[in-house]
PDB file of N, CA and C in Angstrom:
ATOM      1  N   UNK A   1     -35.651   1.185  -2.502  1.00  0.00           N
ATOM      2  CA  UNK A   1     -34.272   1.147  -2.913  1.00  0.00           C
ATOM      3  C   UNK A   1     -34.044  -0.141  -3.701  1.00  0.00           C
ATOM      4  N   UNK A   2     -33.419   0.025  -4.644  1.00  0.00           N
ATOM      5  CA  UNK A   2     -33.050  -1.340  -5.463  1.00  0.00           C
ATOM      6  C   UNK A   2     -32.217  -2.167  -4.715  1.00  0.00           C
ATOM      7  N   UNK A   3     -32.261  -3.183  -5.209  1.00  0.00           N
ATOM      8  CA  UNK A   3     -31.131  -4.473  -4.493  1.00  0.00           C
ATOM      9  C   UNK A   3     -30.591  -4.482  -5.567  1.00  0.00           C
ATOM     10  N   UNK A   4     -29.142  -4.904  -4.848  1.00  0.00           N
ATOM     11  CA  UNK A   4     -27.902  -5.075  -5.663  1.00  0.00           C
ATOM     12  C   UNK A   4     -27.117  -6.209  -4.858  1.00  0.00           C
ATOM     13  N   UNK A   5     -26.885  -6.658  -6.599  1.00  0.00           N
ATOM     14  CA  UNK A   5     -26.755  -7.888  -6.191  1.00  0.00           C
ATOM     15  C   UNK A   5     -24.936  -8.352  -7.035  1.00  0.00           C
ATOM     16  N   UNK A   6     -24.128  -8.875  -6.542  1.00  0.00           N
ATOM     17  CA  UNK A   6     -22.969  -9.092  -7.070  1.00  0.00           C
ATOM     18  C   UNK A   6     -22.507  -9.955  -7.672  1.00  0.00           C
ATOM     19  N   UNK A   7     -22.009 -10.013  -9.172  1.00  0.00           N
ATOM     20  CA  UNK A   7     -21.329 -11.482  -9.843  1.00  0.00           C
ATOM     21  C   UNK A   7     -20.122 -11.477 -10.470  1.00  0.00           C
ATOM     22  N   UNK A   8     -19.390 -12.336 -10.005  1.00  0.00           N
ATOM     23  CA  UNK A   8     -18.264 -12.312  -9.911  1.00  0.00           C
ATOM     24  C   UNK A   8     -18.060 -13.198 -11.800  1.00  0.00           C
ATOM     25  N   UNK A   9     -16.952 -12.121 -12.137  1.00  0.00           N
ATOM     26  CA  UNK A   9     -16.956 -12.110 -13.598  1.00  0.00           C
ATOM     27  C   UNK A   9     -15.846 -13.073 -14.248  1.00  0.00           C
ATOM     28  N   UNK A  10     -16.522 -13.722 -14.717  1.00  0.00           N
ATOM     29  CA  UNK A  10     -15.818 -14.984 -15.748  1.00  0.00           C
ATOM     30  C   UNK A  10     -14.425 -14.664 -16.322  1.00  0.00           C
ATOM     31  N   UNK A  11     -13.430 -15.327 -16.404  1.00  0.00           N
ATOM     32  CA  UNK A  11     -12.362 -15.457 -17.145  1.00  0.00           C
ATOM     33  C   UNK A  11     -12.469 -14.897 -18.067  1.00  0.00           C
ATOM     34  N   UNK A  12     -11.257 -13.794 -18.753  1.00  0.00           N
ATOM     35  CA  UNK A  12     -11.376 -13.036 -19.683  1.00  0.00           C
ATOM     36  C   UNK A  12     -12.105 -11.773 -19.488  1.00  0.00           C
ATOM     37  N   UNK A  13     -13.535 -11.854 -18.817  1.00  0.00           N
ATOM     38  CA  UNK A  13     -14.407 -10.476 -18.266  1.00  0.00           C
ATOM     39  C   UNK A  13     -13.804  -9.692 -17.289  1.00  0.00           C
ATOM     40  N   UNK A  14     -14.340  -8.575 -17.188  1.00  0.00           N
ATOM     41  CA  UNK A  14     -14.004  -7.447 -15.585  1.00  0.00           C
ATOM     42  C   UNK A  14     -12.971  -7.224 -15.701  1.00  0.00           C
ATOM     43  N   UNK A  15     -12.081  -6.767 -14.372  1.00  0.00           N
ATOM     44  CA  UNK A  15     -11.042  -5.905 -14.682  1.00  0.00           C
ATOM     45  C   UNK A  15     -10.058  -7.086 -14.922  1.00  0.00           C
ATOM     46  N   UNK A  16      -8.669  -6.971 -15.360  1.00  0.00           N
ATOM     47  CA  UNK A  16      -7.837  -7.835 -15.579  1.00  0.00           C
ATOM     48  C   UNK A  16      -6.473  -7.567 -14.496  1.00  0.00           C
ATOM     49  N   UNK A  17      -6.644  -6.190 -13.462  1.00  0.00           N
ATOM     50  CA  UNK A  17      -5.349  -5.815 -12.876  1.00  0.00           C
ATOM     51  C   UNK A  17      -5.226  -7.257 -11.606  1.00  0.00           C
ATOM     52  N   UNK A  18      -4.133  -7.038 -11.563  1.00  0.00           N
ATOM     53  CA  UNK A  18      -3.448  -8.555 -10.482  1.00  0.00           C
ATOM     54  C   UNK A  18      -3.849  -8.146  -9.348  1.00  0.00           C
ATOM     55  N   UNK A  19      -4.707  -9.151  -8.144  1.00  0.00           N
ATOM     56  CA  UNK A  19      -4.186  -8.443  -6.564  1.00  0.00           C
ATOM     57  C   UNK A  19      -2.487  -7.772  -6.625  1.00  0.00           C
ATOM     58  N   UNK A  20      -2.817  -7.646  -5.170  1.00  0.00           N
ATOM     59  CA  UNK A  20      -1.258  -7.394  -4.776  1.00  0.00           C
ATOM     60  C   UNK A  20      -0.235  -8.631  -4.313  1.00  0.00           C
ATOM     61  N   UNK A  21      -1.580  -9.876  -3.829  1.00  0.00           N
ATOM     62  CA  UNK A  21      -0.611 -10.822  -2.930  1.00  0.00           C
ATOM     63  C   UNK A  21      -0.233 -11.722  -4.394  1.00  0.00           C
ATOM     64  N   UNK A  22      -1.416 -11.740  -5.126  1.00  0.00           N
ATOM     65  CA  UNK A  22      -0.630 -12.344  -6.830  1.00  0.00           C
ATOM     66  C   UNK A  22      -0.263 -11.833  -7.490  1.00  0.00           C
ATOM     67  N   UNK A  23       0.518 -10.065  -7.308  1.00  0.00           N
ATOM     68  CA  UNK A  23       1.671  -9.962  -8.116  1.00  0.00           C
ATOM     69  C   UNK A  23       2.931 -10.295  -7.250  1.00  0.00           C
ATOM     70  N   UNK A  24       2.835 -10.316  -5.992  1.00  0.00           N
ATOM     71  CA  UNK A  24       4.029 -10.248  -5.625  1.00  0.00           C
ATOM     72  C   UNK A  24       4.162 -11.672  -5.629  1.00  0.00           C
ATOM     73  N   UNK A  25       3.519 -12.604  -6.022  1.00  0.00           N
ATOM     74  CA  UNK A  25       3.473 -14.036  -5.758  1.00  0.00           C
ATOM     75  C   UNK A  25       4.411 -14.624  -7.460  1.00  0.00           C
ATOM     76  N   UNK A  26       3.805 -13.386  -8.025  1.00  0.00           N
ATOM     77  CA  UNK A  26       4.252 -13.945  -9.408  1.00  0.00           C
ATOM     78  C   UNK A  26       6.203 -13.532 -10.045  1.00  0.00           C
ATOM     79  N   UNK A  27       6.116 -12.146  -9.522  1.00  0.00           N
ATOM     80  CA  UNK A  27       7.552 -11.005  -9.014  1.00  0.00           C
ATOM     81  C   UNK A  27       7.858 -12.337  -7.751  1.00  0.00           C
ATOM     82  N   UNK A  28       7.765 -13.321  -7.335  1.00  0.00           N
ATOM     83  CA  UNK A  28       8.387 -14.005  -6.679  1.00  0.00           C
ATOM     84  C   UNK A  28       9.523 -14.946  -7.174  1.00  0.00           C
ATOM     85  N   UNK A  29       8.136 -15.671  -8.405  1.00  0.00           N
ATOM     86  CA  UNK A  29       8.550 -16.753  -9.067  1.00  0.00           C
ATOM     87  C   UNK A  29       9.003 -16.364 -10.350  1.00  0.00           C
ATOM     88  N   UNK A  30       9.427 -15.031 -10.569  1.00  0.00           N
ATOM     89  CA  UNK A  30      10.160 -14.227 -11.697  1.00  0.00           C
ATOM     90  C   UNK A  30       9.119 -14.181 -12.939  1.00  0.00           C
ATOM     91  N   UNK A  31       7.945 -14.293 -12.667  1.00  0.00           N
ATOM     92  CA  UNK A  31       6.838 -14.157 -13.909  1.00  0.00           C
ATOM     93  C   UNK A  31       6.942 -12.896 -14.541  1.00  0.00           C
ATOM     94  N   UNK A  32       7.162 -11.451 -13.747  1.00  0.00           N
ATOM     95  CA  UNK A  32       7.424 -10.303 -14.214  1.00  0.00           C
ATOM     96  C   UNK A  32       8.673  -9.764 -14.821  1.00  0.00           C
ATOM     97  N   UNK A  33       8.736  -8.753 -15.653  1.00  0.00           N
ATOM     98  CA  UNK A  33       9.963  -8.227 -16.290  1.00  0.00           C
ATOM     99  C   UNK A  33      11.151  -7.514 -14.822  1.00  0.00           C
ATOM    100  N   UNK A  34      12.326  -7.062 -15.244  1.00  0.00           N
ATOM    101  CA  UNK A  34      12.510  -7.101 -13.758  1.00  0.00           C
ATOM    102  C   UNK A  34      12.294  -5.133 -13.643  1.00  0.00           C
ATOM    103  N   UNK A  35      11.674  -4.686 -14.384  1.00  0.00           N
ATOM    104  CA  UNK A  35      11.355  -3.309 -14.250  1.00  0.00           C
ATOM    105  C   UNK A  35      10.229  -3.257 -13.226  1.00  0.00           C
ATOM    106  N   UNK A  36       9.352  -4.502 -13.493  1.00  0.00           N
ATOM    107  CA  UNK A  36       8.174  -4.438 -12.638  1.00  0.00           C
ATOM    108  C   UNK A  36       7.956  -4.824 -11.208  1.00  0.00           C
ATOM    109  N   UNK A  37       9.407  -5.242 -10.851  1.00  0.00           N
ATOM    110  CA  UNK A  37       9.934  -6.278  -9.875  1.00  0.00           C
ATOM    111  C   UNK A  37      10.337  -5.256  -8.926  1.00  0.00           C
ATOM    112  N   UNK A  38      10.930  -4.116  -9.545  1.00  0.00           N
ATOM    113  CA  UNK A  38      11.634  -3.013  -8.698  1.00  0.00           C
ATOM    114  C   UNK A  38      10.373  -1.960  -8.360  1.00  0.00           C
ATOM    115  N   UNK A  39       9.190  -1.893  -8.765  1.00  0.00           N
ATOM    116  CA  UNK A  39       8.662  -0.831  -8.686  1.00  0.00           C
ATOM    117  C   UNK A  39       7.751  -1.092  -7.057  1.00  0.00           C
ATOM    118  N   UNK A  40       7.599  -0.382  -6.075  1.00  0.00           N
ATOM    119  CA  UNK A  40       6.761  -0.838  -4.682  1.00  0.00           C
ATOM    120  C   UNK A  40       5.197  -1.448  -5.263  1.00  0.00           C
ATOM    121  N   UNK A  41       4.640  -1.893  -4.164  1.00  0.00           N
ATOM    122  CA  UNK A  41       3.702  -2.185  -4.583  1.00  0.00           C
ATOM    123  C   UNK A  41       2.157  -1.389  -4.541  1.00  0.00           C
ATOM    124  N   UNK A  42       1.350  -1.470  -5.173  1.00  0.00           N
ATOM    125  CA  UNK A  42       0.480  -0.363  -5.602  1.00  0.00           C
ATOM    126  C   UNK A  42      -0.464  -0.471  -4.227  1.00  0.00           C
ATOM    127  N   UNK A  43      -0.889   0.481  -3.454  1.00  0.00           N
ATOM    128  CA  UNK A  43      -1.694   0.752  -2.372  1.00  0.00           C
ATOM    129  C   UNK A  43      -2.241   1.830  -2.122  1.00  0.00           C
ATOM    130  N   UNK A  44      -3.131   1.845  -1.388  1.00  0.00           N
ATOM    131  CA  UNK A  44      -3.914   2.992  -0.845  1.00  0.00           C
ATOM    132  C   UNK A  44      -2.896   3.954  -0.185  1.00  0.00           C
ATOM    133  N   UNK A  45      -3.177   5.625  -0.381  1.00  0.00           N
ATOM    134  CA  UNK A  45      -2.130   6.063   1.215  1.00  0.00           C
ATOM    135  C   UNK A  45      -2.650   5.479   2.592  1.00  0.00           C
ATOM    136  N   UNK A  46      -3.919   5.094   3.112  1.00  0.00           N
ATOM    137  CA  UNK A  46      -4.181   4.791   4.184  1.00  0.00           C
ATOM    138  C   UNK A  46      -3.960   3.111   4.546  1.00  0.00           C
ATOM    139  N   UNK A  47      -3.718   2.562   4.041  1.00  0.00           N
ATOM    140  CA  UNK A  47      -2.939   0.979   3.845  1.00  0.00           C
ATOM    141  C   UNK A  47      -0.968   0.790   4.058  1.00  0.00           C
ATOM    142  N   UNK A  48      -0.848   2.311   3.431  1.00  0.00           N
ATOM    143  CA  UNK A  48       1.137   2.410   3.168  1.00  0.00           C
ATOM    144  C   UNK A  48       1.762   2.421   4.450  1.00  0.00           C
ATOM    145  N   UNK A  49       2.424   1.473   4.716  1.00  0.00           N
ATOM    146  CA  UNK A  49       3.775   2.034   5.843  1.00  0.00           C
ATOM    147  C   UNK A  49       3.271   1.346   7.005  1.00  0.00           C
ATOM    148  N   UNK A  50       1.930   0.638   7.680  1.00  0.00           N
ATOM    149  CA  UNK A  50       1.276   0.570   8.566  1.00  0.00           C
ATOM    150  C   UNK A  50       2.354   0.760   9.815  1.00  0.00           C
ATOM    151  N   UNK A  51       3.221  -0.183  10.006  1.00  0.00           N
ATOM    152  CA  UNK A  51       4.505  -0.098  11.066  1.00  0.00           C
ATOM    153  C   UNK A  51       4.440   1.334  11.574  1.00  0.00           C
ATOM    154  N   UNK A  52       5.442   2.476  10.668  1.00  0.00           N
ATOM    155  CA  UNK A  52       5.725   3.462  10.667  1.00  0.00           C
ATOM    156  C   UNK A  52       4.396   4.732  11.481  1.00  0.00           C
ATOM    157  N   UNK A  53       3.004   4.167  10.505  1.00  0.00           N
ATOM    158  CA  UNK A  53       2.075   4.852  10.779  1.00  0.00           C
ATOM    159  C   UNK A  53       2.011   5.075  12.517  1.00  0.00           C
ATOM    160  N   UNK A  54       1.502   3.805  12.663  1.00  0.00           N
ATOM    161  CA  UNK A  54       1.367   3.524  13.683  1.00  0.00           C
ATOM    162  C   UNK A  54       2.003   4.450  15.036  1.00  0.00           C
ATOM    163  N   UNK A  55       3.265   3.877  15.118  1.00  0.00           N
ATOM    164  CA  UNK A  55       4.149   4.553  15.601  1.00  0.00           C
ATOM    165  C   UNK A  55       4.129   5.823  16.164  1.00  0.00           C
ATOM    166  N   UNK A  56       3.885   6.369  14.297  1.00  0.00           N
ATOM    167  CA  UNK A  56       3.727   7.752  14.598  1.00  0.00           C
ATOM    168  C   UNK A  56       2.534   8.428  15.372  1.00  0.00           C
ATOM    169  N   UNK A  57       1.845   7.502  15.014  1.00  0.00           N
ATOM    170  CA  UNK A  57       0.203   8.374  15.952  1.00  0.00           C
ATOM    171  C   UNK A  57       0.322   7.746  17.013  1.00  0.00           C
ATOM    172  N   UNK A  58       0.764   6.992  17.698  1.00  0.00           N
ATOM    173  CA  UNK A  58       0.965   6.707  19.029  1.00  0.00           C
ATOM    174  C   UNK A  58       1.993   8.178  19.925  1.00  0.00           C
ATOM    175  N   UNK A  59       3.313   7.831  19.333  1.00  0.00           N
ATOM    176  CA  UNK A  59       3.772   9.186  19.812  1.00  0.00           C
ATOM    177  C   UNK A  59       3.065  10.362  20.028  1.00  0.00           C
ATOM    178  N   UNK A  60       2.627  10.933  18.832  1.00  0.00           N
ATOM    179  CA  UNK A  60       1.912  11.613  18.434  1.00  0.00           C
ATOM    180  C   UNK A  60       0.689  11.990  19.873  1.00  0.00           C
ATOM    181  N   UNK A  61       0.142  10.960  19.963  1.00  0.00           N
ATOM    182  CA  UNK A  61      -1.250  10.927  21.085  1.00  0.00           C
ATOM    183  C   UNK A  61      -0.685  11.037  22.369  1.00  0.00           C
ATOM    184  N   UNK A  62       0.760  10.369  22.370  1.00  0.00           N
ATOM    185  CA  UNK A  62       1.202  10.465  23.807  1.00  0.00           C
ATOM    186  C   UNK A  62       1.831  11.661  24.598  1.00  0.00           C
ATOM    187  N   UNK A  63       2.546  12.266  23.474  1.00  0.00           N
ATOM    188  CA  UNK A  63       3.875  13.034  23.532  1.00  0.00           C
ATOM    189  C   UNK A  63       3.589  14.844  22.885  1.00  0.00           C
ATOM    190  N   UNK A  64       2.478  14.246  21.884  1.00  0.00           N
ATOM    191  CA  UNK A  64       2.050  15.806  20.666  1.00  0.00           C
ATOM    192  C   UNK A  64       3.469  15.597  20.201  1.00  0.00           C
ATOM    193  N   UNK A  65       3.198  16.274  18.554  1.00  0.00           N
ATOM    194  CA  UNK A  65       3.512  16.073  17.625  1.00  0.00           C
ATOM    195  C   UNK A  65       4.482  16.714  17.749  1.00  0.00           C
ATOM    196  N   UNK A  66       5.053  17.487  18.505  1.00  0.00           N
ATOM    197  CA  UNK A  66       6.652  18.536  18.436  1.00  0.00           C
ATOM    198  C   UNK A  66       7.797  17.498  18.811  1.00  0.00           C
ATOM    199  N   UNK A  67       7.819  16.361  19.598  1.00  0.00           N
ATOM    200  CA  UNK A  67       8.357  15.666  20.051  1.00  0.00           C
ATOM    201  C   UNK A  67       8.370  14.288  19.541  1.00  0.00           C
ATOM    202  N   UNK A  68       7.683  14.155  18.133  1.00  0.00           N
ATOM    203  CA  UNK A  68       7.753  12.784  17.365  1.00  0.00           C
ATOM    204  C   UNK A  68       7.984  13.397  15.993  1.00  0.00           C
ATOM    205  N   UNK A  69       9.260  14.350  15.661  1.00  0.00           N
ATOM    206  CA  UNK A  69       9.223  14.593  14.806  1.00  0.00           C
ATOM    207  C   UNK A  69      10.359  13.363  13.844  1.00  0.00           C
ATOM    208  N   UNK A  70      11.324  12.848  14.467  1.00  0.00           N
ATOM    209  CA  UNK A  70      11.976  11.622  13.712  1.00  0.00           C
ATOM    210  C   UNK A  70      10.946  10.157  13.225  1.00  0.00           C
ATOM    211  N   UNK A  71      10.117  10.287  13.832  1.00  0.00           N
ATOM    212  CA  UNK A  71       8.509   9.071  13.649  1.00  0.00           C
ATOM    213  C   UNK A  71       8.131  10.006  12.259  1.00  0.00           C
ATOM    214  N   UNK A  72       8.059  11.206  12.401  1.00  0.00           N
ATOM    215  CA  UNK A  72       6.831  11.519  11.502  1.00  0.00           C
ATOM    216  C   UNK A  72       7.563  11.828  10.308  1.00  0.00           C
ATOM    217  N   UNK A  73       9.113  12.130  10.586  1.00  0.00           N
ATOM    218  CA  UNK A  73      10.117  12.102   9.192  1.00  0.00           C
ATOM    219  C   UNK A  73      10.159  10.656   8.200  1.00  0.00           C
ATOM    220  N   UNK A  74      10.505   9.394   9.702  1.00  0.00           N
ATOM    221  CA  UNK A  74      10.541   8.198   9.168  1.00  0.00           C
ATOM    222  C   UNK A  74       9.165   7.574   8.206  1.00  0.00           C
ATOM    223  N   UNK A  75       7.598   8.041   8.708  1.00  0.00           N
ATOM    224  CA  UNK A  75       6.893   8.086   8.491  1.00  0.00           C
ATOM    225  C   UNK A  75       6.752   8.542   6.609  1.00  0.00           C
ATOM    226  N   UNK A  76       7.078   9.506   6.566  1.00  0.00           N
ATOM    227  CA  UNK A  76       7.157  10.543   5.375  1.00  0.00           C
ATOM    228  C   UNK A  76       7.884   9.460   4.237  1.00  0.00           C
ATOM    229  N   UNK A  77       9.087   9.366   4.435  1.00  0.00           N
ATOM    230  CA  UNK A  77       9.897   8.424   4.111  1.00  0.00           C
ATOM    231  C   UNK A  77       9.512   7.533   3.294  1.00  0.00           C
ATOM    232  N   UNK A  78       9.285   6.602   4.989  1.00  0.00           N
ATOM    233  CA  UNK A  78       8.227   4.965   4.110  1.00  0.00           C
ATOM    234  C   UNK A  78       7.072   5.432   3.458  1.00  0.00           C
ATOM    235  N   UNK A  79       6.505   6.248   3.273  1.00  0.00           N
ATOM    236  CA  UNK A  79       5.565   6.640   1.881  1.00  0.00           C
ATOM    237  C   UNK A  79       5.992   7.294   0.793  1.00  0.00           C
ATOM    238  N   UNK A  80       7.462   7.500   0.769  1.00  0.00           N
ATOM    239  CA  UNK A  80       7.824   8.227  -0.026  1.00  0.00           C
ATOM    240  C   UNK A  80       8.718   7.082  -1.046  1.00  0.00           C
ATOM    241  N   UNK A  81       8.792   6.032  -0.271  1.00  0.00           N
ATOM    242  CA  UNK A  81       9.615   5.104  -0.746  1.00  0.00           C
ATOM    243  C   UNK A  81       8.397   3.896  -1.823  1.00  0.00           C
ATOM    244  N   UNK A  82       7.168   3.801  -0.668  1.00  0.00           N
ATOM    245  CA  UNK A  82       6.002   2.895  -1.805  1.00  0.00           C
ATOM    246  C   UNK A  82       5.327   4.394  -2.840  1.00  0.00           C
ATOM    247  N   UNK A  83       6.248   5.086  -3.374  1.00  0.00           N
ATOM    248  CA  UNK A  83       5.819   5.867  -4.266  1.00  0.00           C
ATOM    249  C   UNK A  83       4.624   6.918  -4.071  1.00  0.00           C
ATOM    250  N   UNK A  84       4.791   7.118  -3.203  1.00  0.00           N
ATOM    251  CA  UNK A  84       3.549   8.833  -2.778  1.00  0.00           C
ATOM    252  C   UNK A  84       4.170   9.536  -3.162  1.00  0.00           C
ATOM    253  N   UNK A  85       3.660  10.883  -3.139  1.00  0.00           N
ATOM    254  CA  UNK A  85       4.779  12.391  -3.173  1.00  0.00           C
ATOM    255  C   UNK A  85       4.380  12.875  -2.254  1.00  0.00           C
ATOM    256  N   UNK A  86       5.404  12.635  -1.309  1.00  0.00           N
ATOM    257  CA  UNK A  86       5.037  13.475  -0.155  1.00  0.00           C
ATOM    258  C   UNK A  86       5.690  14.465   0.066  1.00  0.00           C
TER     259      UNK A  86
END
């Protein structure tokens, strides 16, 4: 099997998109337009909502799912709000 090996790419090289903690660092200090300021921030679905998630699969494990249906609405929600289509 080949080795692979990783280098981390010079100024100007590789991708140019912002983390998340340095856009919101920058949308802090008003570096962004304010279109970009309003939009959630870009994430995985399995990263979105963690709070909410949570929650819900706890109920969920404790109770079954007929009986956590306001968790799993609220749930829906907060992903619907960092821009999923749910």
């Amino acid at each position: 099997m080949p080795k692979l090996t990783l280098r981390s790419a010079m100024p100007g090289q590789g991708p140019s998109a912002p983390t998340a903690a340095a856009a919101a660092a920058a949308a802090a200090r008003g570096d962004q337009p304010a279109a970009a300021q309003n939009k959630p921030a870009k994430c995985k679905a399995c990263c979105a909502c963690p709070e909410t998630k949570r929650a819900r699969d706890e109920c969920i494990v404790l109770n079954g799912e007929e009986h956590c249906r306001p968790l799993i609405e609220a749930h829906k929600q907060c992903m619907r709000d960092m821009g999923f289509n749910i």
